[in-house]
Protein backbone atom coordinates (compact mmCIF):
# COMPACT_ATOMS: atom_id res chain seq x y z
CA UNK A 1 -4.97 53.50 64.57
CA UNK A 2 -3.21 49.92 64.27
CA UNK A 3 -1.80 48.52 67.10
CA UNK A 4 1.55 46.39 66.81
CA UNK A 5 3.45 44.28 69.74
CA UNK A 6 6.57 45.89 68.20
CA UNK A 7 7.92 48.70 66.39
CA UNK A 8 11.44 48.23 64.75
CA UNK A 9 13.25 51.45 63.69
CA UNK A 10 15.68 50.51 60.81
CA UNK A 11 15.28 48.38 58.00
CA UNK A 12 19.18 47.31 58.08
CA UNK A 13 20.49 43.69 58.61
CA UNK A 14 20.12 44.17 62.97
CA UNK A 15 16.45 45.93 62.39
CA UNK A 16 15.39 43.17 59.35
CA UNK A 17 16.46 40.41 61.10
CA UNK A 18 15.09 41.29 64.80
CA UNK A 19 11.66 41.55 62.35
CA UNK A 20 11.84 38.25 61.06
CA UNK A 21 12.73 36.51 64.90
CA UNK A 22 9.83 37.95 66.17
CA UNK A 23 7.33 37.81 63.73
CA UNK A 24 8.52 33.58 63.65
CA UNK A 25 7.44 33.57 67.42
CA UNK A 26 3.67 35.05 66.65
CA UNK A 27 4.25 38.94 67.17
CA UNK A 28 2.66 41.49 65.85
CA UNK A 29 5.45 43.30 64.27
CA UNK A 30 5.64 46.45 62.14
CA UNK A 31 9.25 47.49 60.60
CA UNK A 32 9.83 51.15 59.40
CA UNK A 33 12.50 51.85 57.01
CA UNK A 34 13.04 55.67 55.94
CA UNK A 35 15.10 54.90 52.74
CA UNK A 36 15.12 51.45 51.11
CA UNK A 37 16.20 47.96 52.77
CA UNK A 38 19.78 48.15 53.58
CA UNK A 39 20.14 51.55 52.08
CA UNK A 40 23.07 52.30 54.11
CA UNK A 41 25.67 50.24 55.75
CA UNK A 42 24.03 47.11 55.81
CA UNK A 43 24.95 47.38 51.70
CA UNK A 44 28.33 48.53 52.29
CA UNK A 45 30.20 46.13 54.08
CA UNK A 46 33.41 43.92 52.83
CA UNK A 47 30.28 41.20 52.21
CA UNK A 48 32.09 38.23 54.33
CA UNK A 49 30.77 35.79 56.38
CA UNK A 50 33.89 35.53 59.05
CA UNK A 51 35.06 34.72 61.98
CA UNK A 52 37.14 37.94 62.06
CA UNK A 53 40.58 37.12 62.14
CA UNK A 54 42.59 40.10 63.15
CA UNK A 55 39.91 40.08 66.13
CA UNK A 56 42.33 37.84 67.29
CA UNK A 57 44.97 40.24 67.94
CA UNK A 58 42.76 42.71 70.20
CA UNK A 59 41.56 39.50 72.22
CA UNK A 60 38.24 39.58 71.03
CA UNK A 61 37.77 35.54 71.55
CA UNK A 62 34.32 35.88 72.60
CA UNK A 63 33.08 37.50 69.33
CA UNK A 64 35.63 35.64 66.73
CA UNK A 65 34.12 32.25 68.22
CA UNK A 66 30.68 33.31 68.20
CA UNK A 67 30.74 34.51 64.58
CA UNK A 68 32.75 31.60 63.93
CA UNK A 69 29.86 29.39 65.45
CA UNK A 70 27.05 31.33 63.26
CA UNK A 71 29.33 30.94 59.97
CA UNK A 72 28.45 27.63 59.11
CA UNK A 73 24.62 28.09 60.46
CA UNK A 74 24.48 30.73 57.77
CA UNK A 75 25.79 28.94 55.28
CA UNK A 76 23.83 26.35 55.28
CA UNK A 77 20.84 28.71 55.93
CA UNK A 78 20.61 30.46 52.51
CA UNK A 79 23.33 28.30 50.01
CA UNK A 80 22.67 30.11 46.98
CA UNK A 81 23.43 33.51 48.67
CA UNK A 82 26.19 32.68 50.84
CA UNK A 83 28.98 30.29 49.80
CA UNK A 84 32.83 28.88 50.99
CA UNK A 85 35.48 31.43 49.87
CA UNK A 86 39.54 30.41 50.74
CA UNK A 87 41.63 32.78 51.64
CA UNK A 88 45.09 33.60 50.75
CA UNK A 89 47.75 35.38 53.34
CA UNK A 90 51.19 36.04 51.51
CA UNK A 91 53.83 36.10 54.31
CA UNK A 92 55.49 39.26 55.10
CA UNK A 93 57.84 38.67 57.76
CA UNK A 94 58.03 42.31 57.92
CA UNK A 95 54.47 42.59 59.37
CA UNK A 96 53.94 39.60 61.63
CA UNK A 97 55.80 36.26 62.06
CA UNK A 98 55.44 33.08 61.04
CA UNK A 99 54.95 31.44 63.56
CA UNK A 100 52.05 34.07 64.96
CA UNK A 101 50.00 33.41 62.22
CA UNK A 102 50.35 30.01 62.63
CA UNK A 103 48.98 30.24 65.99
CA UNK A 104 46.06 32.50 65.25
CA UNK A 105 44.62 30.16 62.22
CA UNK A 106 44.87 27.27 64.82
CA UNK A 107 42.72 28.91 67.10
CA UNK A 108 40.97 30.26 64.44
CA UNK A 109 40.19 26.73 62.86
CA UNK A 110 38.98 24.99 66.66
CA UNK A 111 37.70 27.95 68.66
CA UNK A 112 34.20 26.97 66.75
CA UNK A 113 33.36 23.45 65.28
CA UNK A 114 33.65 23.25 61.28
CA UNK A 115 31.58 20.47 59.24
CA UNK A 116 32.81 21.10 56.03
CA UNK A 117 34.91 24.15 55.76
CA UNK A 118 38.50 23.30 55.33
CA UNK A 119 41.11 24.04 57.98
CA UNK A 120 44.09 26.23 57.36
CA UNK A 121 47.62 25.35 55.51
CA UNK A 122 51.12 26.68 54.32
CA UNK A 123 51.44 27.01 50.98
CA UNK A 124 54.36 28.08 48.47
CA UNK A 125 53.35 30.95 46.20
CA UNK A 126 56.56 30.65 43.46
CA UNK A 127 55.14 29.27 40.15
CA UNK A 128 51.68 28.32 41.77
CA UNK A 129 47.95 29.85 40.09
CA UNK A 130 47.86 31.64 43.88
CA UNK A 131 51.18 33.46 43.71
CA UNK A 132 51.24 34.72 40.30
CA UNK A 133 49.65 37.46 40.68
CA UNK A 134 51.78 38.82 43.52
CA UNK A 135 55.27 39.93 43.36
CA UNK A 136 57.94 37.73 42.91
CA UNK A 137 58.90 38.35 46.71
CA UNK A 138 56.19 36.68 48.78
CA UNK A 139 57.13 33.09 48.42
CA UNK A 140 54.92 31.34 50.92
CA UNK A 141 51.47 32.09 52.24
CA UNK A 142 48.51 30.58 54.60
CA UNK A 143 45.45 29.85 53.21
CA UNK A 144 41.88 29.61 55.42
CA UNK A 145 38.11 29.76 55.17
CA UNK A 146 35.77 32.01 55.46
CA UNK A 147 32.56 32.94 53.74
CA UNK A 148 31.07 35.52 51.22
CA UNK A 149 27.37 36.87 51.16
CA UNK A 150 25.36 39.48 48.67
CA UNK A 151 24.56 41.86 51.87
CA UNK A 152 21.80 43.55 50.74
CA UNK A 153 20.22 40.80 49.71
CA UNK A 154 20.56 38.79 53.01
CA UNK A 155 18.67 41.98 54.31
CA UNK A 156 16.06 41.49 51.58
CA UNK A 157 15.76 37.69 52.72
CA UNK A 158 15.10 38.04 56.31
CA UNK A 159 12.46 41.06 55.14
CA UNK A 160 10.67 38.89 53.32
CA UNK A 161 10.68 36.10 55.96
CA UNK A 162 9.45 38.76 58.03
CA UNK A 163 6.32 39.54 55.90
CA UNK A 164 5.96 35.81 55.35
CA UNK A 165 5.52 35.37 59.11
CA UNK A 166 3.23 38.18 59.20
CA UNK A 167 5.25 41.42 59.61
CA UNK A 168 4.17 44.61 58.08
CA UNK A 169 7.59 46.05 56.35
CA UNK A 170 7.50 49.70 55.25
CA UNK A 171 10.10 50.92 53.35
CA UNK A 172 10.96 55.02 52.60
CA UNK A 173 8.45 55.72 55.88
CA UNK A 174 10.55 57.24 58.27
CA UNK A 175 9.98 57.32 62.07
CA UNK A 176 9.22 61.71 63.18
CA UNK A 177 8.10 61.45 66.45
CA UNK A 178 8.16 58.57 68.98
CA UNK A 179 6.46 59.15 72.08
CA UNK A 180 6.99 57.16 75.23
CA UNK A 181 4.31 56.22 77.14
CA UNK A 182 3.40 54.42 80.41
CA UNK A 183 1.70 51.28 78.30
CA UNK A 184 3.46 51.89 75.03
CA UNK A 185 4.67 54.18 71.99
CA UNK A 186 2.72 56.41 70.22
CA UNK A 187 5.04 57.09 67.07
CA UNK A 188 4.33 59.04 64.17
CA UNK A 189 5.68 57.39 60.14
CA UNK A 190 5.68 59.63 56.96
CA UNK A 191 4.53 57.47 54.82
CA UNK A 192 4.38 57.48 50.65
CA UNK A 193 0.40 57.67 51.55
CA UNK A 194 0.76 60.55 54.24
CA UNK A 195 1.24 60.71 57.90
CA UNK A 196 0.27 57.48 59.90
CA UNK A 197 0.11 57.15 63.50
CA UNK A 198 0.17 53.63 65.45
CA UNK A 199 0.75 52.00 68.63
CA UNK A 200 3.29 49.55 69.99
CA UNK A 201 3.84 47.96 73.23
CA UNK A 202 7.44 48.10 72.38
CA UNK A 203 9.87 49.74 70.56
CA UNK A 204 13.02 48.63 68.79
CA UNK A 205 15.98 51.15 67.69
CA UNK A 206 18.01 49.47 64.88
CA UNK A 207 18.37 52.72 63.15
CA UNK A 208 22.55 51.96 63.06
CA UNK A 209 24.54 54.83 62.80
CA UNK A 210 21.32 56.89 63.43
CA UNK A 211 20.56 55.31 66.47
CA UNK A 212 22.06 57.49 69.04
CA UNK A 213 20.28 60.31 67.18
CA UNK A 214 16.54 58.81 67.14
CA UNK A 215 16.86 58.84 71.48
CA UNK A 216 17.94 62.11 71.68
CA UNK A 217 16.06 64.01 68.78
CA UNK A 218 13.11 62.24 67.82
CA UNK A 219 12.33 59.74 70.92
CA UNK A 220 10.21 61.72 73.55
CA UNK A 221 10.96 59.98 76.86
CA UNK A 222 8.56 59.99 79.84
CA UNK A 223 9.23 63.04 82.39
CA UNK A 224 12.72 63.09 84.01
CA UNK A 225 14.20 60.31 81.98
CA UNK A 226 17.31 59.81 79.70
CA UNK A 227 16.80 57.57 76.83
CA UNK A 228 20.26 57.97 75.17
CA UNK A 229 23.47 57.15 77.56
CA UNK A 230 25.99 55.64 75.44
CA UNK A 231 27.88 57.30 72.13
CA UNK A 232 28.69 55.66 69.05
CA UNK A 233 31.70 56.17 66.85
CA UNK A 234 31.08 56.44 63.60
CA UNK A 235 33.96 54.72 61.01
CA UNK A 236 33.43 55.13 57.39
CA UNK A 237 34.98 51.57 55.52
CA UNK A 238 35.17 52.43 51.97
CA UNK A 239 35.90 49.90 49.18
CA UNK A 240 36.89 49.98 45.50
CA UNK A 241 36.32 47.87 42.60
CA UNK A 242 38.98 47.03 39.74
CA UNK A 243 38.82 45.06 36.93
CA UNK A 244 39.93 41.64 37.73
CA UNK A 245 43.21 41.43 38.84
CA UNK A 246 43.94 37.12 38.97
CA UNK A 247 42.43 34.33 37.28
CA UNK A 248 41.37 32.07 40.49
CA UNK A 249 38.51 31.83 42.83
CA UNK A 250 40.50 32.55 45.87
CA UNK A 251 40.27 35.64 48.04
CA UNK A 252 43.33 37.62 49.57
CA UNK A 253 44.36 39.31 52.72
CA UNK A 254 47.16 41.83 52.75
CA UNK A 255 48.74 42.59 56.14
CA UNK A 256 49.75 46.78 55.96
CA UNK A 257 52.59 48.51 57.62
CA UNK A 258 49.80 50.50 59.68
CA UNK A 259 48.85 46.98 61.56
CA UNK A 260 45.43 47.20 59.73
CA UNK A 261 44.65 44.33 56.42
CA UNK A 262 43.04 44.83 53.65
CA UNK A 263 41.03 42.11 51.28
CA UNK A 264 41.25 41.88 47.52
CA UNK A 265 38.35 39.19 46.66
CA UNK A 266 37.02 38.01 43.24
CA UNK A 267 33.84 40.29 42.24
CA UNK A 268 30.99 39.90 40.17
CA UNK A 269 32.93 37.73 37.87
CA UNK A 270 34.67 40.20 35.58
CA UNK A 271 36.44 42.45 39.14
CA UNK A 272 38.17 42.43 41.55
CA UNK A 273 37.01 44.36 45.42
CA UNK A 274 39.45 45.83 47.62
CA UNK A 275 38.70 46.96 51.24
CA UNK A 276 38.17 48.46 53.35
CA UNK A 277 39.31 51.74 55.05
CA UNK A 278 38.48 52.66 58.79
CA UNK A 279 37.66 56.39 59.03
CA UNK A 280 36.52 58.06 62.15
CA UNK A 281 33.96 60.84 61.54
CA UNK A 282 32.05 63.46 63.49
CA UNK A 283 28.55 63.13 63.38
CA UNK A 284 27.49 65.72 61.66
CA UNK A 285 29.49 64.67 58.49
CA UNK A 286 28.51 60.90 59.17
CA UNK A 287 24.85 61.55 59.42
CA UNK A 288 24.78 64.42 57.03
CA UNK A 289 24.21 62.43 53.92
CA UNK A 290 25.21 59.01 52.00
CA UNK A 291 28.65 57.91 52.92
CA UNK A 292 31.42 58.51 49.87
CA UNK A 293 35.06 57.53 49.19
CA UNK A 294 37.46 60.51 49.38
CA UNK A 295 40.48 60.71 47.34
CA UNK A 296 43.04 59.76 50.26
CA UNK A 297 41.07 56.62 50.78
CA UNK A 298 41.49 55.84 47.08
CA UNK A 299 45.30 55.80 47.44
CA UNK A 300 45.41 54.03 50.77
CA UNK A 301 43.53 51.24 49.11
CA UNK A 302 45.95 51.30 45.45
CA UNK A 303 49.11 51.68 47.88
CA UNK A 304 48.41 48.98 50.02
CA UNK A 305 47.05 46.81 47.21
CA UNK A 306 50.69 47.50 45.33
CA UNK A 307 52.87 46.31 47.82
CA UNK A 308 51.47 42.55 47.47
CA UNK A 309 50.47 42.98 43.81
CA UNK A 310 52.45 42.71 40.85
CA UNK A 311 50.86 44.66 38.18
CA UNK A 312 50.27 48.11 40.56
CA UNK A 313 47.29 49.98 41.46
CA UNK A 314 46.21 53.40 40.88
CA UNK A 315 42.74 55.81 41.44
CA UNK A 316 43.09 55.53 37.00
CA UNK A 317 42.26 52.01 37.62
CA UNK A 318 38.96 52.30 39.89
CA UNK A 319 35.97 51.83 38.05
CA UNK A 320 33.36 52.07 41.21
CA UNK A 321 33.31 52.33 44.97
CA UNK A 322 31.11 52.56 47.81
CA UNK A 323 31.38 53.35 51.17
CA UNK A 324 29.38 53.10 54.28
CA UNK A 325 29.23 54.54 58.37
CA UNK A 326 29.94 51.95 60.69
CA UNK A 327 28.11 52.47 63.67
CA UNK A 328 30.64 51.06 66.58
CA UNK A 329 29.96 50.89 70.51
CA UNK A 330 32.50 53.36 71.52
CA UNK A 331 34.58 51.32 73.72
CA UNK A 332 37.23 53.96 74.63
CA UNK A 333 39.65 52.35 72.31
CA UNK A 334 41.98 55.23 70.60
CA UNK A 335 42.61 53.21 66.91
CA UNK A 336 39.43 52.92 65.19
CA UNK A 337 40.38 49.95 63.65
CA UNK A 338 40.24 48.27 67.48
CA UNK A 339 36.85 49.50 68.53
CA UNK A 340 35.22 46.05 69.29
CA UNK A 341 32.68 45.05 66.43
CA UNK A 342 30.68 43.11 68.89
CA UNK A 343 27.33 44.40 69.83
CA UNK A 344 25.11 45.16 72.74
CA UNK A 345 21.35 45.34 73.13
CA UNK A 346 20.82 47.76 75.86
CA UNK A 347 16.68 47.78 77.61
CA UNK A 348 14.88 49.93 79.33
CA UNK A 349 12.39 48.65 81.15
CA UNK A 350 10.54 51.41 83.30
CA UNK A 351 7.75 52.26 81.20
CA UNK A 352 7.07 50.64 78.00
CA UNK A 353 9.78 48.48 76.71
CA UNK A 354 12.95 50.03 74.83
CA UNK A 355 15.55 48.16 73.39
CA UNK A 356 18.59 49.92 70.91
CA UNK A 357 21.10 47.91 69.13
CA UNK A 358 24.78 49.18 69.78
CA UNK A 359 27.18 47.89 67.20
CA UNK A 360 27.35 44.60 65.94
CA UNK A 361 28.24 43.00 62.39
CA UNK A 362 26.63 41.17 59.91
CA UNK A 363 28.30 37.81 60.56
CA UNK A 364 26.35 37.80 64.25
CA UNK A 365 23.10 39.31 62.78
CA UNK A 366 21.23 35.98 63.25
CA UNK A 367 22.40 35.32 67.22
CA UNK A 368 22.29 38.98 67.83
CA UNK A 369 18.41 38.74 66.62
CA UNK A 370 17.60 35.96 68.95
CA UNK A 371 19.13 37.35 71.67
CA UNK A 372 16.73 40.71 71.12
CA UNK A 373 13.52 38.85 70.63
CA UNK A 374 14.66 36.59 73.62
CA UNK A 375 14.63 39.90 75.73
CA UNK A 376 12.03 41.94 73.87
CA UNK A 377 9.94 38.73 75.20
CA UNK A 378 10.51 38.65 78.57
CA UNK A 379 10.02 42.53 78.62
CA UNK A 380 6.38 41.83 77.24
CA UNK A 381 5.94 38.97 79.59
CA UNK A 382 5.42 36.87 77.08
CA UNK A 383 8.61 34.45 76.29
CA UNK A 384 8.23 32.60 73.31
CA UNK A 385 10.74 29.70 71.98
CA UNK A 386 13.82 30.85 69.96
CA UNK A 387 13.25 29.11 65.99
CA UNK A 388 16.31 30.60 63.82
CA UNK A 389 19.04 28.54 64.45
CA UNK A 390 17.89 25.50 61.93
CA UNK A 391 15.83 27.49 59.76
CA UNK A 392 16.41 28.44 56.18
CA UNK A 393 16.15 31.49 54.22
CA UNK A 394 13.48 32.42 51.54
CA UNK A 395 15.06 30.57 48.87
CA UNK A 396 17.39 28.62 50.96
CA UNK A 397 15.37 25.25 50.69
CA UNK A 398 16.43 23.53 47.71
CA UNK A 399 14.92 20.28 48.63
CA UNK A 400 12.05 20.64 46.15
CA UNK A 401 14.53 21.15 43.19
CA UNK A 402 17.47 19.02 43.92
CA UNK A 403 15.86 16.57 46.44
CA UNK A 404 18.07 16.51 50.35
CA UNK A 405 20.61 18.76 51.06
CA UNK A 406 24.46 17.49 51.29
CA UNK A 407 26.86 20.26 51.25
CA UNK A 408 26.01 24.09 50.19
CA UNK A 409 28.31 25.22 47.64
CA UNK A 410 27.72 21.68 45.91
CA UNK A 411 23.45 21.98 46.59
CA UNK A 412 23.71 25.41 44.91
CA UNK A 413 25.59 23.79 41.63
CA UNK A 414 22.90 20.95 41.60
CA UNK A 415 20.56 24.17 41.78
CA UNK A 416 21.99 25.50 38.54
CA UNK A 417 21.81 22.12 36.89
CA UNK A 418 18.00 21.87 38.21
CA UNK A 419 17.32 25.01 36.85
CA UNK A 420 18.58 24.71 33.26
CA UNK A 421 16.98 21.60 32.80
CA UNK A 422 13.25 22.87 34.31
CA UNK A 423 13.74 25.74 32.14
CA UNK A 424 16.29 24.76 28.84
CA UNK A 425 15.61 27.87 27.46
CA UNK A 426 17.55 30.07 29.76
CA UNK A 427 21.45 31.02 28.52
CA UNK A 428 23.71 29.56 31.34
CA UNK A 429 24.90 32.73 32.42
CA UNK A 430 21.32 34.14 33.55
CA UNK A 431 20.11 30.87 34.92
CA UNK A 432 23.29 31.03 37.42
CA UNK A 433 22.78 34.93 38.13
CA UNK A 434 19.21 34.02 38.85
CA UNK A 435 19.72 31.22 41.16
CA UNK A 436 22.48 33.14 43.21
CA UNK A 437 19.69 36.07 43.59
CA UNK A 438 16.85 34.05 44.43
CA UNK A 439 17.51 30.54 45.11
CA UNK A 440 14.62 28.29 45.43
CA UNK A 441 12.28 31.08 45.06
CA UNK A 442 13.37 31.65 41.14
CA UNK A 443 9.83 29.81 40.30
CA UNK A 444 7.70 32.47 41.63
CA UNK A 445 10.20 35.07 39.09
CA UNK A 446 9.93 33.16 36.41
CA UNK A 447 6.05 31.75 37.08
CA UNK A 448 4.94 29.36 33.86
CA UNK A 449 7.61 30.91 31.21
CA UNK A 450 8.62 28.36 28.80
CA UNK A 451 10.70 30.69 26.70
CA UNK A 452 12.95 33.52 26.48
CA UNK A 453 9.91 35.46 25.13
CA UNK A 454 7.33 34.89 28.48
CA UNK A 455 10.18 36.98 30.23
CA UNK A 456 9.06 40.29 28.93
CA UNK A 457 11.34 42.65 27.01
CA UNK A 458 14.93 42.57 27.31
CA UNK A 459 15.22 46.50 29.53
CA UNK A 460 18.96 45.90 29.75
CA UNK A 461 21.11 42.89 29.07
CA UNK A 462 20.28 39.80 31.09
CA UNK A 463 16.93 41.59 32.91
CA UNK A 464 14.14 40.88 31.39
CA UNK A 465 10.61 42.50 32.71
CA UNK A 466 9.43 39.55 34.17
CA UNK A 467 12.13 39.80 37.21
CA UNK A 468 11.75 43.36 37.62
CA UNK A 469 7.93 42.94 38.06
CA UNK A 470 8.88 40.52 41.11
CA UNK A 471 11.27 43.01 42.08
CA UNK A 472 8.85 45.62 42.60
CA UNK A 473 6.14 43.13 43.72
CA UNK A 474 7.61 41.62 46.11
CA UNK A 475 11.09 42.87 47.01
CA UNK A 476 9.89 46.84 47.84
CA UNK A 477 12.03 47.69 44.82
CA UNK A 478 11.26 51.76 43.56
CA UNK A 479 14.18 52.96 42.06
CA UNK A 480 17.11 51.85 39.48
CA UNK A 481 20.01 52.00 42.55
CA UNK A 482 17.26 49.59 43.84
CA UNK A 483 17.31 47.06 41.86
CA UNK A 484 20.99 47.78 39.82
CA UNK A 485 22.98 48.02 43.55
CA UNK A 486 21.25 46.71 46.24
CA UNK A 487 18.72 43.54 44.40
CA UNK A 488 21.91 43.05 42.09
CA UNK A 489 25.32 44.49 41.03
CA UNK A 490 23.86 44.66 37.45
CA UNK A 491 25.29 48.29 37.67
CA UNK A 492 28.37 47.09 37.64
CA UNK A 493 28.33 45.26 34.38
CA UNK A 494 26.33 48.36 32.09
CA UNK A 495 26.56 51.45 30.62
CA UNK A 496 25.01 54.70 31.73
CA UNK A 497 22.79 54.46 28.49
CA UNK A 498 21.47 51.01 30.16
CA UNK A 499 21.06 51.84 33.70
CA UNK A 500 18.71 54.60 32.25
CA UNK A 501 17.02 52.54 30.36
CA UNK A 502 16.52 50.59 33.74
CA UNK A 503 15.22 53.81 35.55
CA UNK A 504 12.83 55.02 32.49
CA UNK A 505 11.66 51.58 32.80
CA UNK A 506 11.21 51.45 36.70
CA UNK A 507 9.37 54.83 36.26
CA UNK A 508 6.89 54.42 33.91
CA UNK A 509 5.97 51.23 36.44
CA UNK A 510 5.37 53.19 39.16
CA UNK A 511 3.84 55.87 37.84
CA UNK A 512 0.89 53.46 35.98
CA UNK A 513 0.60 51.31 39.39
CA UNK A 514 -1.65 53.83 41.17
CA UNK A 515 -3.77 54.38 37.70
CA UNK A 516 -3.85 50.17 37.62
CA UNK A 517 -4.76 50.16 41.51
CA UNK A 518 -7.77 52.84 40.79
């Protein structure tokens, strides 16, 4: 039986990057994933890197400043994945004044320091690249920063840090039986190679929505204790994509009658996203199966969209969606779109060491991490010094391609440039997809190609073999949704008859591997 320091539960962005913090600080750490990495909502989020803006409103200062503080950390942490995106607010006087907005982006813009994002402005909409796409109506706006990330990838990332480090990651193993004991946890993982006990000193529940569920149903608890105290509330946020819908690289938010906002942001090159919903459901329907848009959240999102835009929305117009369960601390608050989205890491001490993530959101992943391992730590008696704050990414350091780093959105251009001249032979449009996906780390996909030809067969257009070999050797990648929604959007941009081809493909590679292994 192998014997770990710690056990996470959930291979999401809280459970991944709780991995990677404490395999950095010399841990013996073993992650256990029932599905794949960010199967879930860690893949279904709005993908920004904010502060959270209408945070503001419910007094959440706290949280906006502290994600506004880890904003720039992160951006700087993994360039190629996570970039500057502006923001555009048409003015509705109808929905909130003037004057209150101008007052929120100030605090907003100082509550956290900025290096180089820009602050806020006005701006006049009429006859301007920003404004002609909305209705002829909203003549001035406010534009701001934020950031944009590829989600599941950021989970990948701080996986593969974790493994790097020396963390054992198991994806599709879930967790059947955990068993508290007076030194430790005895837990039970179905694994792909059968059932596999181990050890921990201590455990770690990052199983998100599920979380609340693994203490009372498959956590066994030591004689006259309570593992599970607190309730979640589970809020589905559902998005849909369009076909692109304006020209420019900016991003919008659309104040709605209901007091909630919705963003429309520039997708995958050739769409536009629109989200997101907040839906309150009962546990048994948000645990009973993958999360999916409903038809009422499909006209929310067109109606709302077509009171800002000028050419209107409808469900004709939807050409994907996704939705995922947002696992929120229930604070008591009655609106689901005002249950707080900040987290808390609740111990318990008597006995071997618990900890379960409550909440939280992506922006905070990296501080909410350090603040677990900090504690996970001191529960083993063992504190160790926090590392994450300065640290890059797997494939964040571009210093070996483009020499030292200046700002990120303009390192990750010098990337492309690097890239393209290393290896001439790549079309443009690849060599960018490729250094967005894996950023310094696009040598060990590529390896000693020299042409288009080392790179394997062409299985759909624009993925060659050679990248879904490193996809399955080193990114846990099984299955087509694997590698066509979660490694990339690719399923986005093909057919049916080419995400098939994609599967057959995947397939046949798994089922040889065993016969290659033997």
């Amino acid at each position: 039986m192998d014997h770990f320091d710690v056990l996470i539960v959930g291979g999401g962005i809280n459970g991944a990057g709780i991995a990677r913090d404490l395999a950095g600080r010399g841990f013996k750490v073993l992650l256990c994933e029932r599905d794949d990495l960010a199967a879930h909502t860690s893949s279904s989020s709005t993908k920004l890197i904010h502060g959270g803006l209408r945070y503001l409103e419910y007094y959440e200062f706290s949280l906006v400043r502290k994600a506004l503080q880890e904003r720039e950390l992160l951006l700087r942490s993994a360039p190629h994945l996570i970039w500057p995106l502006r923001f555009v607010m048409p003015h509705d006087a109808a929905m909130r004044p003037a004057w209150m907005i101008r007052i929120g982006l100030f605090l907003y813009d100082h509550l956290a320091r900025r290096e180089f994002l820009p602050g806020s402005r006005g701006v006049r909409l009429s006859k301007q690249p920003l404004g002609e796409p909305l209705q002829p109506r909203f003549k001035r706006g406010f534009v701001y920063s934020d950031g944009w990330v590829d989600d599941a990838r950021l989970v990948v990332l701080n996986a593969l840090d974790a493994r790097d480090r020396g963390a054992e990651i198991l994806t599709r193993s879930p967790c059947t039986r955990l068993q508290r004991e007076a030194d430790g946890w005895l837990a039970t993982l179905a694994t792909a190679g059968g059932e596999r006990q181990v050890r921990a000193r201590a455990l770690v529940n990052a199983a998100g929505p599920w979380a609340e569920q693994l203490l009372r149903e498959v956590a066994r608890p030591l004689a006259g204790e309570q593992l599970a105290k607190r309730h979640l509330r589970l809020v589905k946020g559902s998005h849909i994509v369009v076909r692109q819908r304006f020209q420019h690289d900016h991003a919008y938010l659309f104040q709605n009658p209901d007091g909630r906002i919705i963003f429309a942001i520039p997708y995958e090159g050739a769409f536009t996203l629109i989200g997101t919903t907040d839906v309150e459901l009962p546990p048994e329907q948000a645990l009973a199966d993958r999360a999916e848009i409903d038809g009422a959240e499909i006209d929310y999102l067109c109606e709302q969209a077509s009171r800002y835009l000028k050419a209107p929305l409808t469900p004709a117009d939807v050409v994907w969606s996704y939705a995922g369960v947002r696992p929120l601390l229930d604070d008591e608050s009655g609106n689901a779109s005002a249950v707080t989205r900040d987290y808390l890491l609740e111990t318990h001490a008597d006995g071997a060491p618990l900890m379960t993530v409550w909440g939280g959101k992506i922006t905070t992943f990296r501080k909410l991490a350090e603040e677990a391992a900090d504690q996970i730590a001191q529960l083993l008696g063992d504190p160790r010094p926090a590392w994450t704050r300065e640290a890059r990414l797997p494939g964040g350091d571009l210093s070996l391609w483009i020499g030292p780093a200046q700002r990120p959105d303009q390192d990750f251009e010098r990337l492309v440039l690097a890239l393209l001249r290393r290896h001439p032979y790549l079309p443009p449009a690849l060599a960018r997809r490729l250094a967005r996906a894996y950023g310094s780390r696009v040598s060990r996909v590529l390896g000693a190609a020299k042409s288009v030809r080392d790179l394997g067969l062409e299985i759909a257009p624009g993925l060659f073999e050679i990248e879904l070999r490193y996809l399955q050797r080193e990114e846990w990648a099984l299955t087509a949704d694997d590698v066509l929604w979660r490694r990339s959007k690719l399923g986005l941009h093909y057919s049916e008859a080419q995400r098939q081809a994609v599967a057959d493909w995947l397939a046949c590679a798994v089922a040889e591997a065993p016969q290659k292994s033997a």
